[in-house]
Protein backbone atom coordinates (compact mmCIF):
# COMPACT_ATOMS: atom_id res chain seq x y z
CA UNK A 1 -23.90 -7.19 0.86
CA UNK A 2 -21.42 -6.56 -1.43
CA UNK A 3 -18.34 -5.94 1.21
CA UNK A 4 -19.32 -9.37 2.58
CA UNK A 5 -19.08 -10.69 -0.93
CA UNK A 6 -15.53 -8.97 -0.85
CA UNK A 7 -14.24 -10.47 2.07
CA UNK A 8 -15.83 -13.80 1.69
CA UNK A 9 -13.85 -13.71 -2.25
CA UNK A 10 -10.97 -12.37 -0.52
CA UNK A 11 -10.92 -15.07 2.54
CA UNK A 12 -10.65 -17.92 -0.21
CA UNK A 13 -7.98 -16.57 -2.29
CA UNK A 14 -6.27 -15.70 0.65
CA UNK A 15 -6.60 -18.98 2.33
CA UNK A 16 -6.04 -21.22 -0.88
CA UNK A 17 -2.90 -19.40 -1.80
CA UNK A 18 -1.37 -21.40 1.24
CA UNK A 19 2.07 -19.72 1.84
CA UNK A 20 4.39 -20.51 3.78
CA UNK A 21 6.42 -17.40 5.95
CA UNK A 22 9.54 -17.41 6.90
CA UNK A 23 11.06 -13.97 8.62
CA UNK A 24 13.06 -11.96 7.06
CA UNK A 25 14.36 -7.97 7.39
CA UNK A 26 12.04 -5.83 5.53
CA UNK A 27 11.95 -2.93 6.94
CA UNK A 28 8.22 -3.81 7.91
CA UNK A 29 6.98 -1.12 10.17
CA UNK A 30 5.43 -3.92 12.45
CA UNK A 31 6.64 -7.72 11.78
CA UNK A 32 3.48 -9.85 12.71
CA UNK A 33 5.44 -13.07 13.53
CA UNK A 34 3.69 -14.75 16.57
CA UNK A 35 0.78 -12.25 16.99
CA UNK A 36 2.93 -9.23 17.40
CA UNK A 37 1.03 -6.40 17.96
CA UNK A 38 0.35 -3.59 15.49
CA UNK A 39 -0.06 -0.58 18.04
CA UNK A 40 2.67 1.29 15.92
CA UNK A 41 2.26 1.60 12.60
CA UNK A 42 4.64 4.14 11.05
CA UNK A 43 3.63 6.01 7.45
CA UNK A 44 6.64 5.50 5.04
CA UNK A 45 7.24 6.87 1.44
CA UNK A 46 8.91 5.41 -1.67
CA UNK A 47 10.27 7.66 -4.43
CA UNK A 48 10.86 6.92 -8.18
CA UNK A 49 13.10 9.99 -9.83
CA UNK A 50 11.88 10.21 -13.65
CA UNK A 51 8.78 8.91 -13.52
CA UNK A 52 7.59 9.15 -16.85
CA UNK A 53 3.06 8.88 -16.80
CA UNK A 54 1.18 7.61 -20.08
CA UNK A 55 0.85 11.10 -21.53
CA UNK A 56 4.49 10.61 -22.17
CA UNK A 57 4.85 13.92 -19.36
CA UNK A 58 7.62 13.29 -16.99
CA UNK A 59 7.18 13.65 -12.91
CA UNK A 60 11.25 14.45 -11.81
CA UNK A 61 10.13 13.11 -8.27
CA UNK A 62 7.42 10.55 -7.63
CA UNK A 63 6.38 9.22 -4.06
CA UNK A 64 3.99 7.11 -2.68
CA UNK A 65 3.10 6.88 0.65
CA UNK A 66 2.56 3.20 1.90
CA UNK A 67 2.10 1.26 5.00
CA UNK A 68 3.76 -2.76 5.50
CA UNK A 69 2.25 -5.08 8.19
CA UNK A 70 3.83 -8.70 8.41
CA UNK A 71 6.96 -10.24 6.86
CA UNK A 72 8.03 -10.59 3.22
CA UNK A 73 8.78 -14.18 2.31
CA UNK A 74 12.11 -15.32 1.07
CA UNK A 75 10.87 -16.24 -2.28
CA UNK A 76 8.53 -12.73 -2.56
CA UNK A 77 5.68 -14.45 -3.30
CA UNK A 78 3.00 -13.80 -0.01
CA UNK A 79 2.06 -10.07 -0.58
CA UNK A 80 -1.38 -8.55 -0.69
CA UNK A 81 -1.76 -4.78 -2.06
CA UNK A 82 -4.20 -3.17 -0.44
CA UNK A 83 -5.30 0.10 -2.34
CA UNK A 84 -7.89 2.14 -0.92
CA UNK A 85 -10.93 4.53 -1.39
CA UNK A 86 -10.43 7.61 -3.85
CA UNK A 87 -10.35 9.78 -1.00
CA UNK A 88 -9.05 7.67 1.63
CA UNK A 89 -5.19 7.31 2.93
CA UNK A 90 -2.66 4.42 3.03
CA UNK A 91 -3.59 3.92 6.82
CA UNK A 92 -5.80 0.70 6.57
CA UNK A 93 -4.60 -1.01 9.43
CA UNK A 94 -2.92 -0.71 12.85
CA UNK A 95 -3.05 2.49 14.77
CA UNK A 96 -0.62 5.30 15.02
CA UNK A 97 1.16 6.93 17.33
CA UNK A 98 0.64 8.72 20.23
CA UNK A 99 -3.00 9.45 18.47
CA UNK A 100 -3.83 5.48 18.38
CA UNK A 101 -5.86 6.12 14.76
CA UNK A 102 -6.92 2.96 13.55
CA UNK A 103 -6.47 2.23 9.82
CA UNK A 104 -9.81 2.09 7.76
CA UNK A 105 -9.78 -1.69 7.64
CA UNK A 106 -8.29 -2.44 10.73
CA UNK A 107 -11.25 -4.95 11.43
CA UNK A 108 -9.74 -6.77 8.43
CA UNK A 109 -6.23 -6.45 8.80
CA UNK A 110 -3.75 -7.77 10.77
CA UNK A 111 -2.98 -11.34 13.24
CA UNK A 112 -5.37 -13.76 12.99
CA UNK A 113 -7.49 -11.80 10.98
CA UNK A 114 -9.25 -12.24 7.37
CA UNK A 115 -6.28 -10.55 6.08
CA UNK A 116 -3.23 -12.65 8.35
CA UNK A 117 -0.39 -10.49 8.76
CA UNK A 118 1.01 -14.11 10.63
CA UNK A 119 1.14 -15.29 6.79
CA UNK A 120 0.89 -12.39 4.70
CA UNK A 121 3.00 -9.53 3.76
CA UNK A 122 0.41 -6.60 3.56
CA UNK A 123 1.63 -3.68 1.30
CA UNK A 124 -1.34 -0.67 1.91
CA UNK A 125 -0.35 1.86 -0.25
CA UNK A 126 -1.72 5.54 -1.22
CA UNK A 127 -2.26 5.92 -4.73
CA UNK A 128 -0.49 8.59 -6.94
CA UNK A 129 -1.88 12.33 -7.01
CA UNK A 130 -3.47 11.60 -3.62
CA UNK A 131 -3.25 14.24 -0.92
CA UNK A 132 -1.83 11.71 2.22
CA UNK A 133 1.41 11.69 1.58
CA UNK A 134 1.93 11.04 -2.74
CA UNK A 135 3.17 12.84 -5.11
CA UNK A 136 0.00 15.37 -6.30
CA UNK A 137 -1.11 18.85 -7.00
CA UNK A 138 -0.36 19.99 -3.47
CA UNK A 139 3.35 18.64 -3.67
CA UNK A 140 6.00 21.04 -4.90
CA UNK A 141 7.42 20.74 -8.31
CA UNK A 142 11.36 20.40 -8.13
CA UNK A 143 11.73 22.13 -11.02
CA UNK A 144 9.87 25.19 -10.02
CA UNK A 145 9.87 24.89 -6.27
CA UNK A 146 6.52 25.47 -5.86
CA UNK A 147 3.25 23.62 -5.82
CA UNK A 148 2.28 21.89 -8.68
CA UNK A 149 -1.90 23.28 -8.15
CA UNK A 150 -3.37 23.11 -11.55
CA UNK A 151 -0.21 22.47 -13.38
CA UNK A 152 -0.06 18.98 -12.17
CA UNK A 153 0.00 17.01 -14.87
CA UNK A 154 -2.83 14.39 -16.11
CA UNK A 155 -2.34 10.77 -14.44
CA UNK A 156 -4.61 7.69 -15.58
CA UNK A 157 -5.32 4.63 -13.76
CA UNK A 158 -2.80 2.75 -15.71
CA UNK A 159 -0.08 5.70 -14.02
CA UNK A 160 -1.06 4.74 -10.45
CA UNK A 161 -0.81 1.25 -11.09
CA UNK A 162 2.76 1.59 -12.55
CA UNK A 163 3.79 3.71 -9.71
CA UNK A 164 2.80 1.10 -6.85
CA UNK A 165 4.47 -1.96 -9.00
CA UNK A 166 7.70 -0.07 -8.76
CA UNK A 167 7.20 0.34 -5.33
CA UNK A 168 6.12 -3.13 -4.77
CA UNK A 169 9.74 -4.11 -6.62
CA UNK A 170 11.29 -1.62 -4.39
CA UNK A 171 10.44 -4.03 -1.07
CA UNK A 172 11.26 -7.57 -3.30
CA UNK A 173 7.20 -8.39 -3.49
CA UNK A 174 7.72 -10.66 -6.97
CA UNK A 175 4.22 -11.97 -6.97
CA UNK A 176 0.85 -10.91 -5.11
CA UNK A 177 -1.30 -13.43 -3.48
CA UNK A 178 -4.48 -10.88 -3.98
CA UNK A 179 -5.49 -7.34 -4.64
CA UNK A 180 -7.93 -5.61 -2.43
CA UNK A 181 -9.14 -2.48 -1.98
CA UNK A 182 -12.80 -0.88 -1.11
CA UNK A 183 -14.23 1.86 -3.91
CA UNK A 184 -12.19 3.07 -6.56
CA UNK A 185 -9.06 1.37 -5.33
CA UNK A 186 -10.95 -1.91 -5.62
């Protein structure tokens, strides 16, 4: 019950934000303007040099792996974040390519749907020290060049959510509509 409680919450702020789209070049993996299809969704990365976590320890290279679906308003203002599971990936909608993989919420996600990539620009991004594609243990260090492993250094909550509002800057989101996410990204 509670997931329907989640998308039922979700469907209303979604639907009451009432944005308006207008394309614009994003860099979106799959633009969603007329019910364009998401059959390719690419994985990208963002990186932050200096990233500096709340222990007041320094990461020289930080990257997040993140998936866009839709198009980003002039104005910046019709974004969702989706975050997902602890162990989950960035992959929550679409499929990839050649394997056709659909995302983890692609029943969700995407044209038409609860989540309307036709109005919204979705942002689905992996969380820091996760192992699909972020910056975490099993990266390597530049300053060593070698894995991190149990020398990774300690990251809060409060880390991960700095790390995807610079990355949410990076793509000119200025506002988000909602924030959803199933588990411990919820």
């Amino acid at each position: 019950m509670r997931t329907g409680w989640l998308v039922a919450s979700l469907l209303i702020a979604v639907t009451a934000a009432g944005c308006v789209i207008t394309p614009t070049p994003n860099g979106s993996a799959s633009a969603a303007i007329g019910g364009t299809s998401m059959e390719a969704v690419v994985s990208r990365t963002f990186t932050a040099y200096g990233f500096e976590l709340q222990s007041g320890q320094k990461l020289p290279e930080m990257t997040l792996a993140f998936e866009t679906y839709g198009t980003l308003a002039p104005h910046g203002r019709n974004a969702i974040l989706i975050t997902h599971g602890f162990t989950s990936s960035q992959h929550a909608a679409g499929k990839y390519t050649p394997t056709g993989a659909p995302g983890w919420w692609d029943g969700l996600i995407g044209p038409g749907k609860t989540i309307d990539t036709n109005r919204y620009f979705v942002v689905a991004s992996n969380m820091l020290g996760s192992s699909y594609g972020s910056t975490s243990p099993a990266s390597v260090n530049p300053a060593t060049g070698k894995r991190y492993g149990p020398d990774f250094p300690t990251i809060t909550l409060h880390d991960m959510i700095r790390a995807q509002k610079l990355l949410l800057e990076s793509l000119g989101v200025h506002h988000l509509v909602a924030v959803a996410g199933p588990s411990f990204g919820g």
